[in-house]
N, C-alpha and C. Protein backbone atom coordinates (compact mmCIF):
# COMPACT_ATOMS: atom_id res chain seq x y z
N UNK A 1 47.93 33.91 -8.93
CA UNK A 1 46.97 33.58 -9.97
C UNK A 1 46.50 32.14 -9.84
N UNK A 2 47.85 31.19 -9.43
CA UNK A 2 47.51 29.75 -9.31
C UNK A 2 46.28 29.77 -8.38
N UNK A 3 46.20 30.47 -7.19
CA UNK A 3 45.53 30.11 -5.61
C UNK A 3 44.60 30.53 -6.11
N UNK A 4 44.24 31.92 -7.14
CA UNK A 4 42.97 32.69 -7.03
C UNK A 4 42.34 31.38 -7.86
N UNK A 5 42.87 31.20 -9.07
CA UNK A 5 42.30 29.72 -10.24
C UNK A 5 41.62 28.43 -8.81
N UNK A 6 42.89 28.20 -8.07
CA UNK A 6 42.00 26.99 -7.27
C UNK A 6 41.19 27.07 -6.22
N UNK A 7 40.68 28.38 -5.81
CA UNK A 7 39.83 28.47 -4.93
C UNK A 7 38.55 29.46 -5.32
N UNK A 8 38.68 29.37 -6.66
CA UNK A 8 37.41 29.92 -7.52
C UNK A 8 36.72 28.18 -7.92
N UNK A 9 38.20 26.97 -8.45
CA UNK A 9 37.79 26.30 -8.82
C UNK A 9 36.56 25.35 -7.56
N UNK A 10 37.34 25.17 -6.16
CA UNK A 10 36.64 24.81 -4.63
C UNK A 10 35.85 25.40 -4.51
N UNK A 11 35.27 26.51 -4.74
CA UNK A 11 33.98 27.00 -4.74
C UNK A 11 33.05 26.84 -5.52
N UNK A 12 33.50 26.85 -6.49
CA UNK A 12 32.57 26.32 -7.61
C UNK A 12 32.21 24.89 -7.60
N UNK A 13 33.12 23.97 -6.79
CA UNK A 13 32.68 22.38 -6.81
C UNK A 13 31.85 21.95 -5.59
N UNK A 14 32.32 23.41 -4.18
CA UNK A 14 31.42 23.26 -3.37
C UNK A 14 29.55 23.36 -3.32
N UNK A 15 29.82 24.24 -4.39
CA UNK A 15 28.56 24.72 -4.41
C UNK A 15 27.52 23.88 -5.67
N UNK A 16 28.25 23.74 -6.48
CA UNK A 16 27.77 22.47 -7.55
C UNK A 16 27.28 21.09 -6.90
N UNK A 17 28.51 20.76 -6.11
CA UNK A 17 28.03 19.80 -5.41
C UNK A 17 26.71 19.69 -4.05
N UNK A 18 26.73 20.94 -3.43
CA UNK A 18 25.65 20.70 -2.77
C UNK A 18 24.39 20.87 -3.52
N UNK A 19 24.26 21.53 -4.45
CA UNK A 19 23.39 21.66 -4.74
C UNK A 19 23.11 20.21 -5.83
N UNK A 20 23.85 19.62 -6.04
CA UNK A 20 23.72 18.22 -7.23
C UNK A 20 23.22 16.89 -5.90
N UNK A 21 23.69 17.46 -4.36
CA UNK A 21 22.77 16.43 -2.88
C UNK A 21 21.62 17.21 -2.96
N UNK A 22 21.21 17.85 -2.99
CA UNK A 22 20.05 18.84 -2.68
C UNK A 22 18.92 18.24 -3.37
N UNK A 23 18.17 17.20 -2.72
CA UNK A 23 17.31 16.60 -4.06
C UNK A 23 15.91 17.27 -4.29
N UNK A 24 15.64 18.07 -5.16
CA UNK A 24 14.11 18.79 -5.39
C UNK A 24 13.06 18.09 -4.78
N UNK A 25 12.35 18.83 -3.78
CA UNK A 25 11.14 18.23 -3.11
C UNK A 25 9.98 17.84 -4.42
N UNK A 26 9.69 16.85 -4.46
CA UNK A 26 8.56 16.26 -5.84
C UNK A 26 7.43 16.20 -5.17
N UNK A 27 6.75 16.37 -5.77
CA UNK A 27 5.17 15.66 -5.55
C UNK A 27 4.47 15.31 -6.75
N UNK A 28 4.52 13.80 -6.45
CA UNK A 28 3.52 12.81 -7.33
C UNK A 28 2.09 12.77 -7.20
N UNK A 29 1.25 12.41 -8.32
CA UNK A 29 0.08 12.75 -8.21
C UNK A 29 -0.49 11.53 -8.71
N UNK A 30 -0.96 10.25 -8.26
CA UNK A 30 -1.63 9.05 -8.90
C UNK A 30 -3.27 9.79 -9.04
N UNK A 31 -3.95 9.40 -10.32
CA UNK A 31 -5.07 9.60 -9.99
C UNK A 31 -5.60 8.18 -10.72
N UNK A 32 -6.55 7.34 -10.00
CA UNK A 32 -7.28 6.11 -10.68
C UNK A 32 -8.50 6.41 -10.38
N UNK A 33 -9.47 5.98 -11.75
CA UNK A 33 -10.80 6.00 -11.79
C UNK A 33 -11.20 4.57 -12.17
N UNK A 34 -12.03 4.57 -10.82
CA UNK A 34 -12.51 3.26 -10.92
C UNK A 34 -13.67 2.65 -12.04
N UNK A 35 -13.49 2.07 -12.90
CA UNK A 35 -14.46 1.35 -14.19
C UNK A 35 -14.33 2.11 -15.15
N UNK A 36 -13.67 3.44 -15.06
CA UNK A 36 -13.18 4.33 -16.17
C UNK A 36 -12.35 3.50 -17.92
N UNK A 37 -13.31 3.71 -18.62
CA UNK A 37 -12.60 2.32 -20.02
C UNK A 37 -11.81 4.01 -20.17
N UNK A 38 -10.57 3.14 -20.54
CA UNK A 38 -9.20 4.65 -21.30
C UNK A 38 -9.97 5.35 -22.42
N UNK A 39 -10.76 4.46 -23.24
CA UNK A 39 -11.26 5.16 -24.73
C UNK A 39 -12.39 6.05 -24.56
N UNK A 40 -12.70 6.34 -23.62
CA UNK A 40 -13.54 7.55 -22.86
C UNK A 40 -13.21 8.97 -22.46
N UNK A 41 -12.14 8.84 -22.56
CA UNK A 41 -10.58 9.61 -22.23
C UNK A 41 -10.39 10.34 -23.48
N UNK A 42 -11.00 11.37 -23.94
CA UNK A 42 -10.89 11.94 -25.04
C UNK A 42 -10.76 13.60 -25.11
N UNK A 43 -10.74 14.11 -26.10
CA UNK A 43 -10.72 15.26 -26.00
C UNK A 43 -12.29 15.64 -26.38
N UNK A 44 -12.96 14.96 -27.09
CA UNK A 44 -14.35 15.39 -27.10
C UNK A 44 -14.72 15.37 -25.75
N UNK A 45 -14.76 13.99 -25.35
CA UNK A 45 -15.43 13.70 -24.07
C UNK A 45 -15.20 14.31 -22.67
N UNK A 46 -14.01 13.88 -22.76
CA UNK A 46 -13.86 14.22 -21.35
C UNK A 46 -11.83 15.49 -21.51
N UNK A 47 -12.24 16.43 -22.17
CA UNK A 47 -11.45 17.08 -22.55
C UNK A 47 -10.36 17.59 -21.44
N UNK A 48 -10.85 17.81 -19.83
CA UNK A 48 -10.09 18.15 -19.24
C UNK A 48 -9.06 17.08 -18.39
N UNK A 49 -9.76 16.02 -18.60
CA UNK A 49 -8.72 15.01 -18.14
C UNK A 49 -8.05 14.37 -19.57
N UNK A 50 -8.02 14.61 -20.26
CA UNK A 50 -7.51 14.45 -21.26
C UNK A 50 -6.48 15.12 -21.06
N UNK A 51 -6.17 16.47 -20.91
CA UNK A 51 -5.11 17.42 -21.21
C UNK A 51 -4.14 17.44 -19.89
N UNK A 52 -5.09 16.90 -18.48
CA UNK A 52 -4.21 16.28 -17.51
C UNK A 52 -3.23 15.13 -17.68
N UNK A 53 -3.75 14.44 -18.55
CA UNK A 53 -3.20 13.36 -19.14
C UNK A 53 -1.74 13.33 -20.13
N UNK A 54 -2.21 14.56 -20.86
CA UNK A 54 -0.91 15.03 -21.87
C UNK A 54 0.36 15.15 -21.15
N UNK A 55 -0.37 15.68 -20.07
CA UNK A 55 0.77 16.68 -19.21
C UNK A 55 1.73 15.72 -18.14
N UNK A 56 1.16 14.20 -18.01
CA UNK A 56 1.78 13.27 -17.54
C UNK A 56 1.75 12.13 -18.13
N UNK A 57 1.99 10.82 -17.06
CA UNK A 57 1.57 9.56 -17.37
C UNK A 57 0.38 8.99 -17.79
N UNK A 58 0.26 8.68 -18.45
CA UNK A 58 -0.81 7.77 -18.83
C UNK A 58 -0.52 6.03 -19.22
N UNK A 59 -0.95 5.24 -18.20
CA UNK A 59 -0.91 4.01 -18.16
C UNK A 59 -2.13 3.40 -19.13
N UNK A 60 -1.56 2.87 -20.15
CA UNK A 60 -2.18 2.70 -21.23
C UNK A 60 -1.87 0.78 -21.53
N UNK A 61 -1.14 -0.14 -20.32
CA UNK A 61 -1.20 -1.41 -20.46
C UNK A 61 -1.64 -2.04 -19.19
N UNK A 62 -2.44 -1.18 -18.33
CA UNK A 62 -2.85 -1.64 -16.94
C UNK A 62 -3.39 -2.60 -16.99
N UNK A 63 -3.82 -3.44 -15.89
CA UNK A 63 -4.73 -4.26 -15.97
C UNK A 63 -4.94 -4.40 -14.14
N UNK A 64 -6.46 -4.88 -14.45
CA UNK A 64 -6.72 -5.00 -12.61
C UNK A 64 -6.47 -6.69 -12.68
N UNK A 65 -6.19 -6.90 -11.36
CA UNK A 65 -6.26 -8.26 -10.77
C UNK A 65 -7.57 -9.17 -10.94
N UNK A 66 -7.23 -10.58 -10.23
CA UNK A 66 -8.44 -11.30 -10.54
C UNK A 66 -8.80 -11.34 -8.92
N UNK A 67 -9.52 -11.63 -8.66
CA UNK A 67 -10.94 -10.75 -8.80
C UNK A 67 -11.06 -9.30 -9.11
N UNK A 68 -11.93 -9.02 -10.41
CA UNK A 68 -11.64 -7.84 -10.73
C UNK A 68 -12.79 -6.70 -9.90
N UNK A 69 -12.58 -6.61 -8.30
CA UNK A 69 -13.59 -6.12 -7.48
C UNK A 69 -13.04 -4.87 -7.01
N UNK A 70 -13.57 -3.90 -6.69
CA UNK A 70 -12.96 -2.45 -6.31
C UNK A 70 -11.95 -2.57 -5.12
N UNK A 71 -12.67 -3.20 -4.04
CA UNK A 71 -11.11 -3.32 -2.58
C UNK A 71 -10.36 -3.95 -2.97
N UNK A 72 -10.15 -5.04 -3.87
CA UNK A 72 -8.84 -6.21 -4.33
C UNK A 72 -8.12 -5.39 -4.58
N UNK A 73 -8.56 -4.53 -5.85
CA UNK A 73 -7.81 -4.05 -6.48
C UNK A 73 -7.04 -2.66 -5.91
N UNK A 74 -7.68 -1.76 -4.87
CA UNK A 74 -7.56 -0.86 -4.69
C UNK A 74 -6.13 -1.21 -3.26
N UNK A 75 -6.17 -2.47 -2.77
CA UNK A 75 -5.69 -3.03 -2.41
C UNK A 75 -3.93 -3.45 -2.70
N UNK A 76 -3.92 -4.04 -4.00
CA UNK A 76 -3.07 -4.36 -4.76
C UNK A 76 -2.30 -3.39 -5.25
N UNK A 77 -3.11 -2.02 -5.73
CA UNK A 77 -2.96 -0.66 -6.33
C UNK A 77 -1.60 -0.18 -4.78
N UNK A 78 -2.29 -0.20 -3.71
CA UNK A 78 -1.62 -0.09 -2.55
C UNK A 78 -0.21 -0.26 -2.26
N UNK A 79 -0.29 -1.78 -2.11
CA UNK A 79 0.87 -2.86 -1.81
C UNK A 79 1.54 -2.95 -3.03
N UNK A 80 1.02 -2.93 -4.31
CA UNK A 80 2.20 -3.37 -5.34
C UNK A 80 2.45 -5.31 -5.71
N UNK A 81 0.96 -5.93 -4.68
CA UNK A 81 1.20 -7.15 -4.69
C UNK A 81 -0.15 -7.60 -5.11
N UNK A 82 -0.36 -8.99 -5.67
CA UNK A 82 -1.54 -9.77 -5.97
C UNK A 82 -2.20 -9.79 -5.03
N UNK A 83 -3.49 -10.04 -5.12
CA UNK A 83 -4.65 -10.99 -4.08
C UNK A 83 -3.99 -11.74 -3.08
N UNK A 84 -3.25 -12.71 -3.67
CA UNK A 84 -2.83 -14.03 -2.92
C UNK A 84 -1.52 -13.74 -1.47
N UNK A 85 -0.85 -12.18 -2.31
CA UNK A 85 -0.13 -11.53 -1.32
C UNK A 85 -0.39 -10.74 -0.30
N UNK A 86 -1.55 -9.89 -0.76
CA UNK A 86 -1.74 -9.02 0.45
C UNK A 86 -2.94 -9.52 1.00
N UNK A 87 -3.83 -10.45 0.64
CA UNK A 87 -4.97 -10.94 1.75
C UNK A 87 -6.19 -10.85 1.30
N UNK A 88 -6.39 -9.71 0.69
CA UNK A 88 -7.93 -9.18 0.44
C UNK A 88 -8.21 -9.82 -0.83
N UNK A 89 -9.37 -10.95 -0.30
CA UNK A 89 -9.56 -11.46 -2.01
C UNK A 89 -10.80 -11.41 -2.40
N UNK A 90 -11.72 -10.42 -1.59
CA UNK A 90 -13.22 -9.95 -2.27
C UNK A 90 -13.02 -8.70 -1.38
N UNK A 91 -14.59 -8.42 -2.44
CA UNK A 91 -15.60 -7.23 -1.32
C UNK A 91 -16.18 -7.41 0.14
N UNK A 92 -16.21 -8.89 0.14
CA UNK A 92 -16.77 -9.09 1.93
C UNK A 92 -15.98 -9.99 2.11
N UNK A 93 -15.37 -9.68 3.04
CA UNK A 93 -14.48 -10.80 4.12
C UNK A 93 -14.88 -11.57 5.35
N UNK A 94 -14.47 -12.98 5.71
CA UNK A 94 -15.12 -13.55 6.67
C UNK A 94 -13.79 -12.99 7.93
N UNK A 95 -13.91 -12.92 8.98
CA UNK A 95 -13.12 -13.27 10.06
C UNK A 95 -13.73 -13.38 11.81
N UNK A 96 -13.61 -14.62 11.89
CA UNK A 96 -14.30 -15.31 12.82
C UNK A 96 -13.85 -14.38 14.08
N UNK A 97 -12.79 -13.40 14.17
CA UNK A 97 -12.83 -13.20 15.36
C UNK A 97 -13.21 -11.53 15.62
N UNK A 98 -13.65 -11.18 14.43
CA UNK A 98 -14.09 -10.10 13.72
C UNK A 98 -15.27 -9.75 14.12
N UNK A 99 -16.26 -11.19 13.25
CA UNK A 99 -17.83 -11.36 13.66
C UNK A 99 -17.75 -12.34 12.79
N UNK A 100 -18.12 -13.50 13.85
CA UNK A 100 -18.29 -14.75 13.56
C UNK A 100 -19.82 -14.90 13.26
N UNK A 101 -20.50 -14.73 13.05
CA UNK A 101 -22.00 -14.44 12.42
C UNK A 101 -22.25 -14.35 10.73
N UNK A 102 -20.79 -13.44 10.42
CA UNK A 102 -21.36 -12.97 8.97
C UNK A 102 -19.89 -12.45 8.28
N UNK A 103 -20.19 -12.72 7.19
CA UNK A 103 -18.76 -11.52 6.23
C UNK A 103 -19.20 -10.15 6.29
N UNK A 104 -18.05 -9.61 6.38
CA UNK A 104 -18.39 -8.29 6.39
C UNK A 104 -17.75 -7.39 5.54
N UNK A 105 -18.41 -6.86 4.93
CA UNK A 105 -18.58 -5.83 3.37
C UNK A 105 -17.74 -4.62 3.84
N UNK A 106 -15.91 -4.77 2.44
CA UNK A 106 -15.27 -4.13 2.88
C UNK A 106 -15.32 -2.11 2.16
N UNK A 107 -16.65 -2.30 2.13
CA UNK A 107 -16.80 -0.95 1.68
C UNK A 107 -16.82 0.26 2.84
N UNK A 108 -17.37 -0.79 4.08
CA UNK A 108 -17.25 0.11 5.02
C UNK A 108 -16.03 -0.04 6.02
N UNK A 109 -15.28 1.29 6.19
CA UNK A 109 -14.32 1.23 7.00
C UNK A 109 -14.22 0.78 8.48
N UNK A 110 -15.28 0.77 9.24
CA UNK A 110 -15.46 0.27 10.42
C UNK A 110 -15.51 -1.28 10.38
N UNK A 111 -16.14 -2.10 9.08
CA UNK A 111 -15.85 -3.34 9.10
C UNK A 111 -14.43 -3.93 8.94
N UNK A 112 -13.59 -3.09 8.20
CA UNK A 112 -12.29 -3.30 7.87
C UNK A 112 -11.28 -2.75 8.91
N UNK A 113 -11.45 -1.92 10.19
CA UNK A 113 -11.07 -1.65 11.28
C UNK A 113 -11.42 -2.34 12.29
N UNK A 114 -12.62 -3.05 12.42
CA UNK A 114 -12.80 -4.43 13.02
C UNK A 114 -11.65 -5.61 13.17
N UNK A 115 -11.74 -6.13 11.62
CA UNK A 115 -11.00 -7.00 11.59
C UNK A 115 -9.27 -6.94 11.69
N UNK A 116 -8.96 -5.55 11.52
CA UNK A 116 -7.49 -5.37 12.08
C UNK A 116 -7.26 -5.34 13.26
N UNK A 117 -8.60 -4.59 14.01
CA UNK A 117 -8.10 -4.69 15.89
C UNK A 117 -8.36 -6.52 15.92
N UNK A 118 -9.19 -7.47 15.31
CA UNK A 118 -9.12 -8.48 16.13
C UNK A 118 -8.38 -9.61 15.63
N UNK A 119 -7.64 -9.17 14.20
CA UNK A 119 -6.36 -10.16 13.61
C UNK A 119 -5.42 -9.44 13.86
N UNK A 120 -5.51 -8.32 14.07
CA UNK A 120 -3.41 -7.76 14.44
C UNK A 120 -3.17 -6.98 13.03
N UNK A 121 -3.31 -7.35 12.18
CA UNK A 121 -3.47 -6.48 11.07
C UNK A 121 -4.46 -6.80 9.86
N UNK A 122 -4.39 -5.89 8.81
CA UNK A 122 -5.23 -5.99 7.68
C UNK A 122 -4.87 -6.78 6.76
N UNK A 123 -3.66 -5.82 5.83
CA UNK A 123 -3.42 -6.69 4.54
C UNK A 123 -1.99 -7.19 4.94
N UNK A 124 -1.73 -7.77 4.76
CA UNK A 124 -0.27 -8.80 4.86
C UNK A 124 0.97 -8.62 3.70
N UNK A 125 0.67 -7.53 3.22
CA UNK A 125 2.06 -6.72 2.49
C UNK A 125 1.93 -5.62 2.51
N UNK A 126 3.08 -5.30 2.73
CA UNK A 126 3.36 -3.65 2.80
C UNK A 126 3.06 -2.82 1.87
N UNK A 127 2.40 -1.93 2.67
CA UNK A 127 1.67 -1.19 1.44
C UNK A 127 2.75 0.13 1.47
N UNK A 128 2.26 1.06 -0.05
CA UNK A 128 3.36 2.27 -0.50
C UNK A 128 3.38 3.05 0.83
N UNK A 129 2.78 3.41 1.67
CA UNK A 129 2.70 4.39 2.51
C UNK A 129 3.54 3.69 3.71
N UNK A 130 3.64 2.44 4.52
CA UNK A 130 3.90 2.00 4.97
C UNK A 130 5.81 1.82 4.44
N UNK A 131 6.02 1.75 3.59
CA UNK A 131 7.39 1.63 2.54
C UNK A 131 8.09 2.95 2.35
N UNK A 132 7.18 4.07 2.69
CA UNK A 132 7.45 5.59 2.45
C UNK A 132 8.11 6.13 3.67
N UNK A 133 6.99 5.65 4.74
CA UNK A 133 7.29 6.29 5.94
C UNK A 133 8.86 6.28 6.07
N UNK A 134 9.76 5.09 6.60
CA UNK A 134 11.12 5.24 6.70
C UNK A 134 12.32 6.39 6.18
N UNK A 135 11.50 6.53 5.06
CA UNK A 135 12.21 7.91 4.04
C UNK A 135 11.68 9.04 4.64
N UNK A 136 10.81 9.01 5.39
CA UNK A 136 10.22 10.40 5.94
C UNK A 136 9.73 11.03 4.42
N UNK A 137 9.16 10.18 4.31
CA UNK A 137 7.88 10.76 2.70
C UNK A 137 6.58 10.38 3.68
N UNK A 138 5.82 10.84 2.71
CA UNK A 138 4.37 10.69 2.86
C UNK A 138 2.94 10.06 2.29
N UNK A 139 2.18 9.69 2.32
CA UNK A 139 1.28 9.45 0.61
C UNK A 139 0.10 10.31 1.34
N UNK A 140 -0.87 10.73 0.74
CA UNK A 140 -2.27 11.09 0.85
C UNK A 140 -2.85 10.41 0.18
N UNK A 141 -3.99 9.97 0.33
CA UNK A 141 -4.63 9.17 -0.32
C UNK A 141 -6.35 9.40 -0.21
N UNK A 142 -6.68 10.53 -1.67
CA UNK A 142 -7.89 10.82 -1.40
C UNK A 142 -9.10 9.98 -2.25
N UNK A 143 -9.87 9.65 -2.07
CA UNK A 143 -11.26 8.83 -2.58
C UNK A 143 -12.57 9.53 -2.98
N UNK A 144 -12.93 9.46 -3.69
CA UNK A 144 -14.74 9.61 -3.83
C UNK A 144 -15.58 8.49 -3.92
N UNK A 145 -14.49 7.52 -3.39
CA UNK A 145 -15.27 5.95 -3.33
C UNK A 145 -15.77 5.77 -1.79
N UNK A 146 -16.31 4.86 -1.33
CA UNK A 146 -16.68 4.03 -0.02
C UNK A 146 -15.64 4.46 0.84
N UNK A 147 -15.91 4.52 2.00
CA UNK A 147 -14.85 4.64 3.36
C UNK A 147 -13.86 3.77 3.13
N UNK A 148 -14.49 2.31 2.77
CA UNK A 148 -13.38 1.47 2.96
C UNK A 148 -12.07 1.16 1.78
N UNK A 149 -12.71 1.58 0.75
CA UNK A 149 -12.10 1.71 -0.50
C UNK A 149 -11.00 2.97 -0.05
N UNK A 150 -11.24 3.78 0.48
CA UNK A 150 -10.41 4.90 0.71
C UNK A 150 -9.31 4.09 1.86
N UNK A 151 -9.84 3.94 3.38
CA UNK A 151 -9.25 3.94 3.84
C UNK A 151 -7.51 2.23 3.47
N UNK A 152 -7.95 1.73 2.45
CA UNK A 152 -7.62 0.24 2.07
C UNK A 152 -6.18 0.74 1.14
N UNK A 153 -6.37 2.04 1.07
CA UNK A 153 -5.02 3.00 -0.08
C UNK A 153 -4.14 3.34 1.33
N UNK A 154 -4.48 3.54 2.28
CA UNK A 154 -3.55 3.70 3.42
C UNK A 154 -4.31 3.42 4.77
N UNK A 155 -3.90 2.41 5.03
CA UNK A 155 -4.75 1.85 6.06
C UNK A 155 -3.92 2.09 7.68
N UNK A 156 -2.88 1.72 7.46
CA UNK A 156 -2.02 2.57 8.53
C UNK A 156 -1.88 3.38 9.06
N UNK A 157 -1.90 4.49 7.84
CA UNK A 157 -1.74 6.32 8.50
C UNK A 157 -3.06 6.89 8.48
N UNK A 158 -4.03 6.54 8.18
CA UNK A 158 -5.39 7.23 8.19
C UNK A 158 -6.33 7.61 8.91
N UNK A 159 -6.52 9.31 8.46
CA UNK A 159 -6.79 10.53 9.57
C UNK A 159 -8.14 10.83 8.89
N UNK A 160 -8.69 10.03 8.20
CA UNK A 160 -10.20 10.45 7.40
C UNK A 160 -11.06 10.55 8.52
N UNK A 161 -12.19 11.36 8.49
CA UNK A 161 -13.57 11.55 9.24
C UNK A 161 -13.88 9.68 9.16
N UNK A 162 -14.60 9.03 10.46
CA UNK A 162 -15.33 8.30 10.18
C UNK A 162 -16.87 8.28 9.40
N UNK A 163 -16.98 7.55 8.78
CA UNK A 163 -18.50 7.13 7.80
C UNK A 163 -19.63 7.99 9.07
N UNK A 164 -19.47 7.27 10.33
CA UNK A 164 -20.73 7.47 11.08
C UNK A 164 -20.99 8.75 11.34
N UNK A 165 -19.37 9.81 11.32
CA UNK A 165 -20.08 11.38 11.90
C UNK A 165 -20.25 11.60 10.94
N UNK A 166 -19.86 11.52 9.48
CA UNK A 166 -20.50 12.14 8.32
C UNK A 166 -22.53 11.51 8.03
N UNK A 167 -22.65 10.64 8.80
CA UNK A 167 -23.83 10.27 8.50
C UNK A 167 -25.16 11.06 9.19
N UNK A 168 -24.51 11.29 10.80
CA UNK A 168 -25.09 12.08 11.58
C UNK A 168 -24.97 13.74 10.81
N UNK A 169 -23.94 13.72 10.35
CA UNK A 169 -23.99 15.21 10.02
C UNK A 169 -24.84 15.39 8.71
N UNK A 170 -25.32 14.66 8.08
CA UNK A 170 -26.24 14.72 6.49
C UNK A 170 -27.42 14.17 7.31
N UNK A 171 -27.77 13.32 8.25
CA UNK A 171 -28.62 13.71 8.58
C UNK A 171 -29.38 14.76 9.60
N UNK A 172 -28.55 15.73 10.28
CA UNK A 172 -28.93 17.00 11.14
C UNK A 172 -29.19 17.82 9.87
N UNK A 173 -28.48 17.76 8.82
CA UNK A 173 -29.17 18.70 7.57
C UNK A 173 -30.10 18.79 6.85
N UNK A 174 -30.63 17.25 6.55
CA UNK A 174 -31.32 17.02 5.99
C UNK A 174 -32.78 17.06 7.22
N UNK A 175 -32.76 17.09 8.40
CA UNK A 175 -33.18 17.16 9.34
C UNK A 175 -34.06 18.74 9.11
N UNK A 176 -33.01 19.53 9.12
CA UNK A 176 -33.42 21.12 9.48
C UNK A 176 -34.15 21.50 8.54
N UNK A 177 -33.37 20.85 6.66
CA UNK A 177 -34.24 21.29 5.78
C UNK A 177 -35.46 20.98 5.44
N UNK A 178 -35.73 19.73 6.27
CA UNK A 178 -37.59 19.12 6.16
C UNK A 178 -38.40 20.17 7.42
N UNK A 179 -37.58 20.81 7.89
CA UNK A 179 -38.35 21.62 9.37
C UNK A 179 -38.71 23.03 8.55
N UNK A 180 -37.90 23.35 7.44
CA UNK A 180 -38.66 24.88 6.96
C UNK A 180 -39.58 25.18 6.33
């Protein structure tokens, strides 16, 4: 009776216990809208993100950085760090070895892929995705903003279409539909 008691009890701690290592695969879901005021966020208004909202977090003491410009911030949103930490402290950046001619406007991703092939890198703190990888996690990071605004949320791992074939491809469409 003793043996049957302690090897009901070893089974039961084996199996408790693996399953108490066993950590539930999660998936997090950030969603930020850019110039979105919270008090817009209603159930009249905008009822279905509202009720997305119920159903999670809602950051209700945010605040953006100074400069309060879409890449800074989207930037910062990234890394977890100020302006002064990760590099990006406007919308157009100068880098002389980039294109010494002009700043270049980080909305587009090819300007902001410029200046990483010819400084070695972009932003100068580690961003979430970059901090993830080691864990063998992941981030996705999707946009309805600018290329560069997108690609600036994960600048490292990013498998987005470039700006230019999507440009060629709206214009072969827009092409065919002036031909009918």
């Amino acid at each position: 009776m003793k043996r049957t008691l302690a090897s009901i009890t070893i089974a039961l701690a084996l199996i408790t216990g693996t399953r108490a290592q066993q950590t539930p695969v999660r998936t997090q879901l950030v969603i930020v809208v850019d110039g979105l005021r919270p008090d817009y966020v209603t159930p009249e208004v905008m009822p279905r993100l509202y009720r997305l909202g119920q159903r999670g977090i809602v950051f209700r003491a945010h605040h953006s950085v100074f400069p309060t410009v879409t890449r800074v911030n989207s930037s910062s949103f990234a890394t977890g760090a100020y302006p002064e930490t990760h590099g990006l402290m406007g919308n157009a950046i100068y880098s002389a070895k980039a294109n010494a001619a002009k700043a270049l406007d980080t909305a587009d991703r090819e300007n902001l892929e410029a200046v990483e092939r010819a400084e070695g890198t972009l932003l100068t703190a580690p961003t979430l995705s970059e901090i993830l990888k080691p864990a063998g996690k992941t981030l996705l990071a999707v946009s309805s903003g600018s290329s560069g605004s997108a690609y600036l949320l994960n600048h490292t791992h990013c498998s987005v279409p470039r700006r230019r074939t999507r440009r060629r491809t709206i214009r072969r469409i827009s092409m065919r539909s002036t031909r009918t």
